[in-house]
N, C-alpha and C. Protein backbone atom coordinates (compact mmCIF):
# COMPACT_ATOMS: atom_id res chain seq x y z
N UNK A 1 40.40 -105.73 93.81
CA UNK A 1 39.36 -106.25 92.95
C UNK A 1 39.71 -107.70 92.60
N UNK A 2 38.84 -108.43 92.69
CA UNK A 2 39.23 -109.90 92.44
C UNK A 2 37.71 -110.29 90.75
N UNK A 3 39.12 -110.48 90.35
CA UNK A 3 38.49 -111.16 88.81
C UNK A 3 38.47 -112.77 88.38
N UNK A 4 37.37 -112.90 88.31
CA UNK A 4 37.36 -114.68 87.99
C UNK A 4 37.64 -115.04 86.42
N UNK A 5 38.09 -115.79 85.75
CA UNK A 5 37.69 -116.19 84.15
C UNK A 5 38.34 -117.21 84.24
N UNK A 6 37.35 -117.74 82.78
CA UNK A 6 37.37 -119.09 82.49
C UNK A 6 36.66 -119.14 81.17
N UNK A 7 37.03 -120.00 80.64
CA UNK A 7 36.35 -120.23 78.76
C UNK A 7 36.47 -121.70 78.85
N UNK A 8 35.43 -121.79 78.08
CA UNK A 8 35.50 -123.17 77.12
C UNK A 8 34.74 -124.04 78.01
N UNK A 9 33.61 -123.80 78.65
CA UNK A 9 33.05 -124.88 79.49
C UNK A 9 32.34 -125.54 78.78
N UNK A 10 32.19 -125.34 77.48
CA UNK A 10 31.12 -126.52 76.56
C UNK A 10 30.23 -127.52 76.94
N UNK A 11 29.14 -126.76 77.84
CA UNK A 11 28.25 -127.24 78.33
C UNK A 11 26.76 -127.02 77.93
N UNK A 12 26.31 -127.84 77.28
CA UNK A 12 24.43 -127.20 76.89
C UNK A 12 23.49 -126.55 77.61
N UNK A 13 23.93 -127.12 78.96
CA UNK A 13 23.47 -126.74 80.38
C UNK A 13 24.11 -126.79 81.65
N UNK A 14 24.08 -125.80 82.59
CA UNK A 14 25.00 -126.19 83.68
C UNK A 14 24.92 -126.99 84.55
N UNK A 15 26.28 -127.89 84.87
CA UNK A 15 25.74 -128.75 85.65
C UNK A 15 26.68 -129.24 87.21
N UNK A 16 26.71 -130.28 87.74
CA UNK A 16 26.83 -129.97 89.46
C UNK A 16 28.10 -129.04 89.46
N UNK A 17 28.98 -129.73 88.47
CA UNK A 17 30.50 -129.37 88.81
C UNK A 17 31.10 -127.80 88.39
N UNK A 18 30.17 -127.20 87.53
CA UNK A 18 29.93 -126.18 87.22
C UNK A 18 29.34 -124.96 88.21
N UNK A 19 28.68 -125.69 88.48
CA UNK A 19 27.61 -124.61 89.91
C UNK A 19 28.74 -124.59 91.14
N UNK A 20 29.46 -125.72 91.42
CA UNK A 20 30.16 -125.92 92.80
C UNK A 20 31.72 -125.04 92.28
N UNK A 21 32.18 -124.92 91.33
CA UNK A 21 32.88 -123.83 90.98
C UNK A 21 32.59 -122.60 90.99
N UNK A 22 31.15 -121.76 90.47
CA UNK A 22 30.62 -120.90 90.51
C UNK A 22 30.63 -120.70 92.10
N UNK A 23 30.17 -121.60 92.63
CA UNK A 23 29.60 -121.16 94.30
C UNK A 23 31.04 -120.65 94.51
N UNK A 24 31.97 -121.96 94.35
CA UNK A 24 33.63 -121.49 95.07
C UNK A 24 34.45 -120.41 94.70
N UNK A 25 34.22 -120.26 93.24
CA UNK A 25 35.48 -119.24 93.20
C UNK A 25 34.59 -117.83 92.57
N UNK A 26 33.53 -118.16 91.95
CA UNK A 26 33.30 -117.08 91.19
C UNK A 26 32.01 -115.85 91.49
N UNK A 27 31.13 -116.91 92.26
CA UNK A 27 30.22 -115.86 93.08
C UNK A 27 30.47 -114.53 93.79
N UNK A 28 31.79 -114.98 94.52
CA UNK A 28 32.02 -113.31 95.43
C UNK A 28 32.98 -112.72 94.61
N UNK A 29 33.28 -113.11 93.31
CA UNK A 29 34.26 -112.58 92.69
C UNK A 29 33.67 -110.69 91.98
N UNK A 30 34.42 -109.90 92.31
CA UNK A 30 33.64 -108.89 91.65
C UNK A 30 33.59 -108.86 90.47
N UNK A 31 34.23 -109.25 89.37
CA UNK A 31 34.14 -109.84 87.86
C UNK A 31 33.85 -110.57 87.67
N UNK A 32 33.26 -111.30 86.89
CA UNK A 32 33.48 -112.72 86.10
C UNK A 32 33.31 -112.71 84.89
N UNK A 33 34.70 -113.08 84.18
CA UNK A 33 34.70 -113.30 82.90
C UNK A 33 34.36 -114.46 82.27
N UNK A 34 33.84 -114.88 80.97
CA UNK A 34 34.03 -115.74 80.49
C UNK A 34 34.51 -115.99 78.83
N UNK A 35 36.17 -116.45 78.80
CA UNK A 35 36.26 -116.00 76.92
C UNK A 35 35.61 -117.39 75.80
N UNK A 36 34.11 -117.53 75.91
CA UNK A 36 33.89 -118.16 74.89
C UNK A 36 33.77 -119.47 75.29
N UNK A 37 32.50 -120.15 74.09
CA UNK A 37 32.24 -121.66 74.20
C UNK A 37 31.74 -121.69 75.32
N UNK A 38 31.08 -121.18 75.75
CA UNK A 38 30.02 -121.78 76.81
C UNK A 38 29.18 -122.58 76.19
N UNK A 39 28.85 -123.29 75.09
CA UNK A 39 28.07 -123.97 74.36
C UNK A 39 26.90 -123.59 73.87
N UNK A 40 25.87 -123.40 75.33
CA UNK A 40 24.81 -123.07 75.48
C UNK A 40 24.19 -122.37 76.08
N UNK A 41 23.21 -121.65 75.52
CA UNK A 41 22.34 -120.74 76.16
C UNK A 41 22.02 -120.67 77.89
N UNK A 42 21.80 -121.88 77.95
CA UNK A 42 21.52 -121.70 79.42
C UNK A 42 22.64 -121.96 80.46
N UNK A 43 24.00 -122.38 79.83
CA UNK A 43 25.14 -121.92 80.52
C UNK A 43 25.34 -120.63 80.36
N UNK A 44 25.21 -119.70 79.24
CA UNK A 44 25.71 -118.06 79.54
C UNK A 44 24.58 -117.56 80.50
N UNK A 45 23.32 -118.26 80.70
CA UNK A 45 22.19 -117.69 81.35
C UNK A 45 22.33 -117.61 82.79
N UNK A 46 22.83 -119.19 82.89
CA UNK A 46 23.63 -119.39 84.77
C UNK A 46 24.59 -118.57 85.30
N UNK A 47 25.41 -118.16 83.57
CA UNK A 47 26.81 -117.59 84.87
C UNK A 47 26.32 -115.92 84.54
N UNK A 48 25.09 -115.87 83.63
CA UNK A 48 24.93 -114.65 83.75
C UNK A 48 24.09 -113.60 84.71
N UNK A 49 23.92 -115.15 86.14
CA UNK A 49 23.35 -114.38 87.44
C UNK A 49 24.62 -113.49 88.08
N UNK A 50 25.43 -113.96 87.74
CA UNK A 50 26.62 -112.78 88.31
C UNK A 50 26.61 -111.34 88.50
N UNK A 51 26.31 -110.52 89.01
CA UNK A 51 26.07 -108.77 88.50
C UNK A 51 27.17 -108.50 87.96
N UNK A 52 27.97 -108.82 88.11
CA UNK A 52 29.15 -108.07 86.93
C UNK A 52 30.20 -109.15 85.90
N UNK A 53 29.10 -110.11 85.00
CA UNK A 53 29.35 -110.95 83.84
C UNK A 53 29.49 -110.34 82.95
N UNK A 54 30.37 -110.93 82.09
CA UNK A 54 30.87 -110.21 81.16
C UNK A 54 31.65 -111.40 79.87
N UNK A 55 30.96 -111.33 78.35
CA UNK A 55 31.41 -112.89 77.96
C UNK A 55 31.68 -112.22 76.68
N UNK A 56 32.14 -113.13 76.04
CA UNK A 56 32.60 -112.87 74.35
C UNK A 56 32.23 -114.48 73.66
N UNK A 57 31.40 -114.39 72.15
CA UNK A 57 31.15 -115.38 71.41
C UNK A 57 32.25 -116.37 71.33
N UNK A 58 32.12 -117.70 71.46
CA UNK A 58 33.13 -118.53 70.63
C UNK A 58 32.79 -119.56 69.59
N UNK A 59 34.17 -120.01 69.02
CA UNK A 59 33.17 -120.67 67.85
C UNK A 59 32.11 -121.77 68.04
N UNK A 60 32.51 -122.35 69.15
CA UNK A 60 31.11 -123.63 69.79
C UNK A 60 29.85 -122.87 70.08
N UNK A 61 29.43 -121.45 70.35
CA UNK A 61 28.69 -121.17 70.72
C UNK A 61 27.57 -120.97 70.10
N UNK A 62 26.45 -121.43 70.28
CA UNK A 62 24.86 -120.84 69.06
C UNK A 62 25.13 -119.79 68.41
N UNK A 63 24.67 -119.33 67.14
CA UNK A 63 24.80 -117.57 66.39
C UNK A 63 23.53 -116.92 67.22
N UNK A 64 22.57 -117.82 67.78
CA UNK A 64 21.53 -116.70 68.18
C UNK A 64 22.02 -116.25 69.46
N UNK A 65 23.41 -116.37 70.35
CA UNK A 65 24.13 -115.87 71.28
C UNK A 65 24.15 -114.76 71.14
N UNK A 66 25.07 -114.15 69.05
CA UNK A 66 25.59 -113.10 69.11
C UNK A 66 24.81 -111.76 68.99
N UNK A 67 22.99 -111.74 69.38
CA UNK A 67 23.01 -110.47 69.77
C UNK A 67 23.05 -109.97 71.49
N UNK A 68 23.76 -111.25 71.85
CA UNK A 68 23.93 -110.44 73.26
C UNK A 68 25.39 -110.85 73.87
N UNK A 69 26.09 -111.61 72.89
CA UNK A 69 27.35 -111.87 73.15
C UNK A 69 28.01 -111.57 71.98
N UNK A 70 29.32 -110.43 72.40
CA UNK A 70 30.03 -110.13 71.17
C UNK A 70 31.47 -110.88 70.86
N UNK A 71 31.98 -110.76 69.71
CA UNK A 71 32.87 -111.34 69.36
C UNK A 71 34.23 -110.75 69.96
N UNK A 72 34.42 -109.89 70.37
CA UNK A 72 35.71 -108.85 70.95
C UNK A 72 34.61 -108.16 72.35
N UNK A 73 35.68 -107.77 73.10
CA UNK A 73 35.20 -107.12 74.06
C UNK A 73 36.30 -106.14 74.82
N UNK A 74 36.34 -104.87 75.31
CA UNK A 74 36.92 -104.18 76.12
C UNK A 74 36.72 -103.92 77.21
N UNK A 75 37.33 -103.66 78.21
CA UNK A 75 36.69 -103.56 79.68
C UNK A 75 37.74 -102.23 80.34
N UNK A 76 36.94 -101.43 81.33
CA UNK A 76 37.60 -100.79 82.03
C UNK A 76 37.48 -101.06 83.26
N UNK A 77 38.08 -101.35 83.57
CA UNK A 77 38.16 -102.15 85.50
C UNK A 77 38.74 -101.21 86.51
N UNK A 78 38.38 -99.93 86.42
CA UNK A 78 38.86 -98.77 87.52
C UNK A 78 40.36 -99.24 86.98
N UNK A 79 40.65 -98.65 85.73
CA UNK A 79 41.49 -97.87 85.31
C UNK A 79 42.65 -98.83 84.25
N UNK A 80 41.95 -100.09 84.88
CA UNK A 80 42.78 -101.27 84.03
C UNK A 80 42.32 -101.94 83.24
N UNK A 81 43.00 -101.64 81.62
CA UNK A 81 42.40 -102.25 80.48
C UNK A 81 42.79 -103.74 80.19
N UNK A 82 41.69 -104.08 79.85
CA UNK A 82 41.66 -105.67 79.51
C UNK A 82 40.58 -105.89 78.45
N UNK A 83 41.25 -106.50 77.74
CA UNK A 83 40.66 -107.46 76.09
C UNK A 83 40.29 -108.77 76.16
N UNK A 84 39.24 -108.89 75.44
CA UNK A 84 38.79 -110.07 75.33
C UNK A 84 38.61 -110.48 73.88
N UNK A 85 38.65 -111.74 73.81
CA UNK A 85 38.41 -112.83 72.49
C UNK A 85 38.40 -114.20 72.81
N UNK A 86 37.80 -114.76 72.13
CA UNK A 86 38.28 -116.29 72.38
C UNK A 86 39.22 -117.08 71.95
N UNK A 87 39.10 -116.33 70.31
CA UNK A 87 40.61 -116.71 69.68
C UNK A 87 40.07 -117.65 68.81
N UNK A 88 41.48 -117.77 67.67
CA UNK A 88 41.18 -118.54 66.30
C UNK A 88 42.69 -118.67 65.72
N UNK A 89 43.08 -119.47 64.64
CA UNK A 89 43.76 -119.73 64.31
C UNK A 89 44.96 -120.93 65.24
N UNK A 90 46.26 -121.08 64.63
CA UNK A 90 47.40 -122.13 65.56
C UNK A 90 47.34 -121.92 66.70
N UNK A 91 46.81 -122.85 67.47
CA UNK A 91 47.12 -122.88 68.77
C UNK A 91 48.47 -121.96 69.49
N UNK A 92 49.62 -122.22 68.47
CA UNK A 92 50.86 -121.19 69.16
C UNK A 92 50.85 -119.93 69.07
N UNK A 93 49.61 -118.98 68.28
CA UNK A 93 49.69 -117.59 68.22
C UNK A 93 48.09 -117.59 68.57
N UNK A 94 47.37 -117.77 69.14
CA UNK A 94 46.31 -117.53 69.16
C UNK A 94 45.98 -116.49 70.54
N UNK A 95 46.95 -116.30 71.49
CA UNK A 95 46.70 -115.19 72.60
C UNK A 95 47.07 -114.06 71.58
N UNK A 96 48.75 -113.71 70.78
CA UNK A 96 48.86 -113.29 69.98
C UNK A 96 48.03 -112.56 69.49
N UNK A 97 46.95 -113.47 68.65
CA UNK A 97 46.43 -112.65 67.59
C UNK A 97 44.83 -112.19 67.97
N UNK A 98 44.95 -112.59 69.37
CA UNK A 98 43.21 -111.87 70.17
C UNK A 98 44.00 -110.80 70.37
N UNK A 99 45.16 -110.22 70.82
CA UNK A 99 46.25 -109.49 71.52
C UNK A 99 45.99 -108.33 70.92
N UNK A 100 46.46 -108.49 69.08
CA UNK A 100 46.43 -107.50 68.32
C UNK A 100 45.11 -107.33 67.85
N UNK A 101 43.99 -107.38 68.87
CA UNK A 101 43.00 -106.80 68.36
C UNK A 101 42.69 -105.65 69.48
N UNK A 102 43.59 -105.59 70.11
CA UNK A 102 43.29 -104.34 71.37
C UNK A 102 44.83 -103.66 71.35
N UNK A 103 44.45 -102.21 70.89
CA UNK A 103 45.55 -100.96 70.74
C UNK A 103 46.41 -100.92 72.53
N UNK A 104 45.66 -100.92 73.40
CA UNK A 104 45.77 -100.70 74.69
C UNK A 104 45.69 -101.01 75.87
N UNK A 105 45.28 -102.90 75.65
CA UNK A 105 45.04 -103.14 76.59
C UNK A 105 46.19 -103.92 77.65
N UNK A 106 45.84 -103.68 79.32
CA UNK A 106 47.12 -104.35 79.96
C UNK A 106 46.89 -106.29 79.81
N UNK A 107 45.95 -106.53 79.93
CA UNK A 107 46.25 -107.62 79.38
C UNK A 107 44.79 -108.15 78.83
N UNK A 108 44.92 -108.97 78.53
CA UNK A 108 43.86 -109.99 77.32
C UNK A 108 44.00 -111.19 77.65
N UNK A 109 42.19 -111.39 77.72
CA UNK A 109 41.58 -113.04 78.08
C UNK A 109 41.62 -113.19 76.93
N UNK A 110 41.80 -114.40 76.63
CA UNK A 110 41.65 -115.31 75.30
C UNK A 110 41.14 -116.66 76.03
N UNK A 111 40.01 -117.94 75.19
CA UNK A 111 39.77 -119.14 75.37
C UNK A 111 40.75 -119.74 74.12
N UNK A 112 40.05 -121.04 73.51
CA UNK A 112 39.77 -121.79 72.36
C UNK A 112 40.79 -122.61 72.52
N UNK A 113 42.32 -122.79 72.69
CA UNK A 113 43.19 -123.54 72.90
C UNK A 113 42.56 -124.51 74.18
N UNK A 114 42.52 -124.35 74.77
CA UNK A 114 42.29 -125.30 76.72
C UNK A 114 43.66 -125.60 76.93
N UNK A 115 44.35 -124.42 76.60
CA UNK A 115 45.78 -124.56 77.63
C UNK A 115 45.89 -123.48 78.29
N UNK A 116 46.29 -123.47 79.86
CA UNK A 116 46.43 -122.47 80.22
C UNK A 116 47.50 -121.96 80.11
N UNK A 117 47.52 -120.06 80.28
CA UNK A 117 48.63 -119.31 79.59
C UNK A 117 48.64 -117.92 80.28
N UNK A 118 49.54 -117.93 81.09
CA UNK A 118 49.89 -116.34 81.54
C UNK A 118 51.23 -115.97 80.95
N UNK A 119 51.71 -115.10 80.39
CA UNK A 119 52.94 -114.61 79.58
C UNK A 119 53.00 -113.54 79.30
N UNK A 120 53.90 -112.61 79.26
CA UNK A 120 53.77 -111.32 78.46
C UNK A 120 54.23 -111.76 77.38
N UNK A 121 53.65 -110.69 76.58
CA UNK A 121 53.64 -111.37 74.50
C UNK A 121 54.72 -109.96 74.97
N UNK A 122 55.52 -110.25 73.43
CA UNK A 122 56.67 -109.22 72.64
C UNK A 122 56.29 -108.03 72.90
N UNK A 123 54.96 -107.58 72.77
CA UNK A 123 54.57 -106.59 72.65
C UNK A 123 54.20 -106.25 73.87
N UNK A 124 54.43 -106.97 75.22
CA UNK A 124 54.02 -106.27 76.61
C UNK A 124 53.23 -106.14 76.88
N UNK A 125 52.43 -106.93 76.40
CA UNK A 125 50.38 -107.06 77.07
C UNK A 125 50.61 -108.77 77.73
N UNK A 126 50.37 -108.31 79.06
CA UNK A 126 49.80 -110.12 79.39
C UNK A 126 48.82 -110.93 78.74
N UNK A 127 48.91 -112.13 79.02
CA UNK A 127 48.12 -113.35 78.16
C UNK A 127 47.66 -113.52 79.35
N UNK A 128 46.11 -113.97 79.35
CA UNK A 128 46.05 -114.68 79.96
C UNK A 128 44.94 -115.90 78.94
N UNK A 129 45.08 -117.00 79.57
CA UNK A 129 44.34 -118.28 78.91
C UNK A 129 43.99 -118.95 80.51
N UNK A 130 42.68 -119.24 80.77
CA UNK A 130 42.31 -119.85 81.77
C UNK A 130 42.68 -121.24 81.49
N UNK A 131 42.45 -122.03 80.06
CA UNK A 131 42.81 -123.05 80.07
C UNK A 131 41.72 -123.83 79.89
């Protein structure tokens, strides 16, 4: 299974360099995640031609997002759990503290920093941060 993600494209609308990523990495991807701050409506609308999109609110994002984008998210991916958030608080605990909002998961997307971050936390859940 190949999973795409990425957060924080803070875009109002999508545009070339956005689409030519989509075409490259994320179209044949059988997932695509996104943790947050897509800005705008008609960026969650673009990447939400994907059949299997899947996004969580961030704080850049419109409130009229959140009745179709939630703030936390869980996923079962044939058998592998993964968490989502975008994240809040110090930049140095912020995979951290999306982390401890999932009892079980193997690992957790987090955005909001724009650093990227793969790590296992203390607690043995991978990070991931697209960056």
């Amino acid at each position: 299974m190949i999973v795409a993600v990425m957060s924080d494209t803070h875009l109002e609308q999508p545009d070339s360099r956005l689409a030519a990523i989509f075409e490259r990495y994320c179209r044949d991807a059988d997932v695509l995640l996104h943790c947050g701050d897509h800005h705008g409506e008609e960026t969650w609308s673009f990447l939400n031609s994907h059949p299997n999109f899947y996004s969580v609110q961030g704080n850049c994002d419109p409130l009229s997002m959140g009745a179709c984008v939630p703030m936390l998210r869980e996923l079962d991916l044939n058998g592998f759990r993964l968490g989502m958030g975008h994240g809040w608080g110090p930049r140095s605990r912020v995979g951290d503290a999306v982390a401890g909002q999932f009892s079980d998961a193997d690992v957790v997307c987090y955005g909001h920093t724009h650093i990227r971050d793969w790590r296992k936390s203390d607690k043995g859940v991978w990070l991931l941060n697209p960056g």
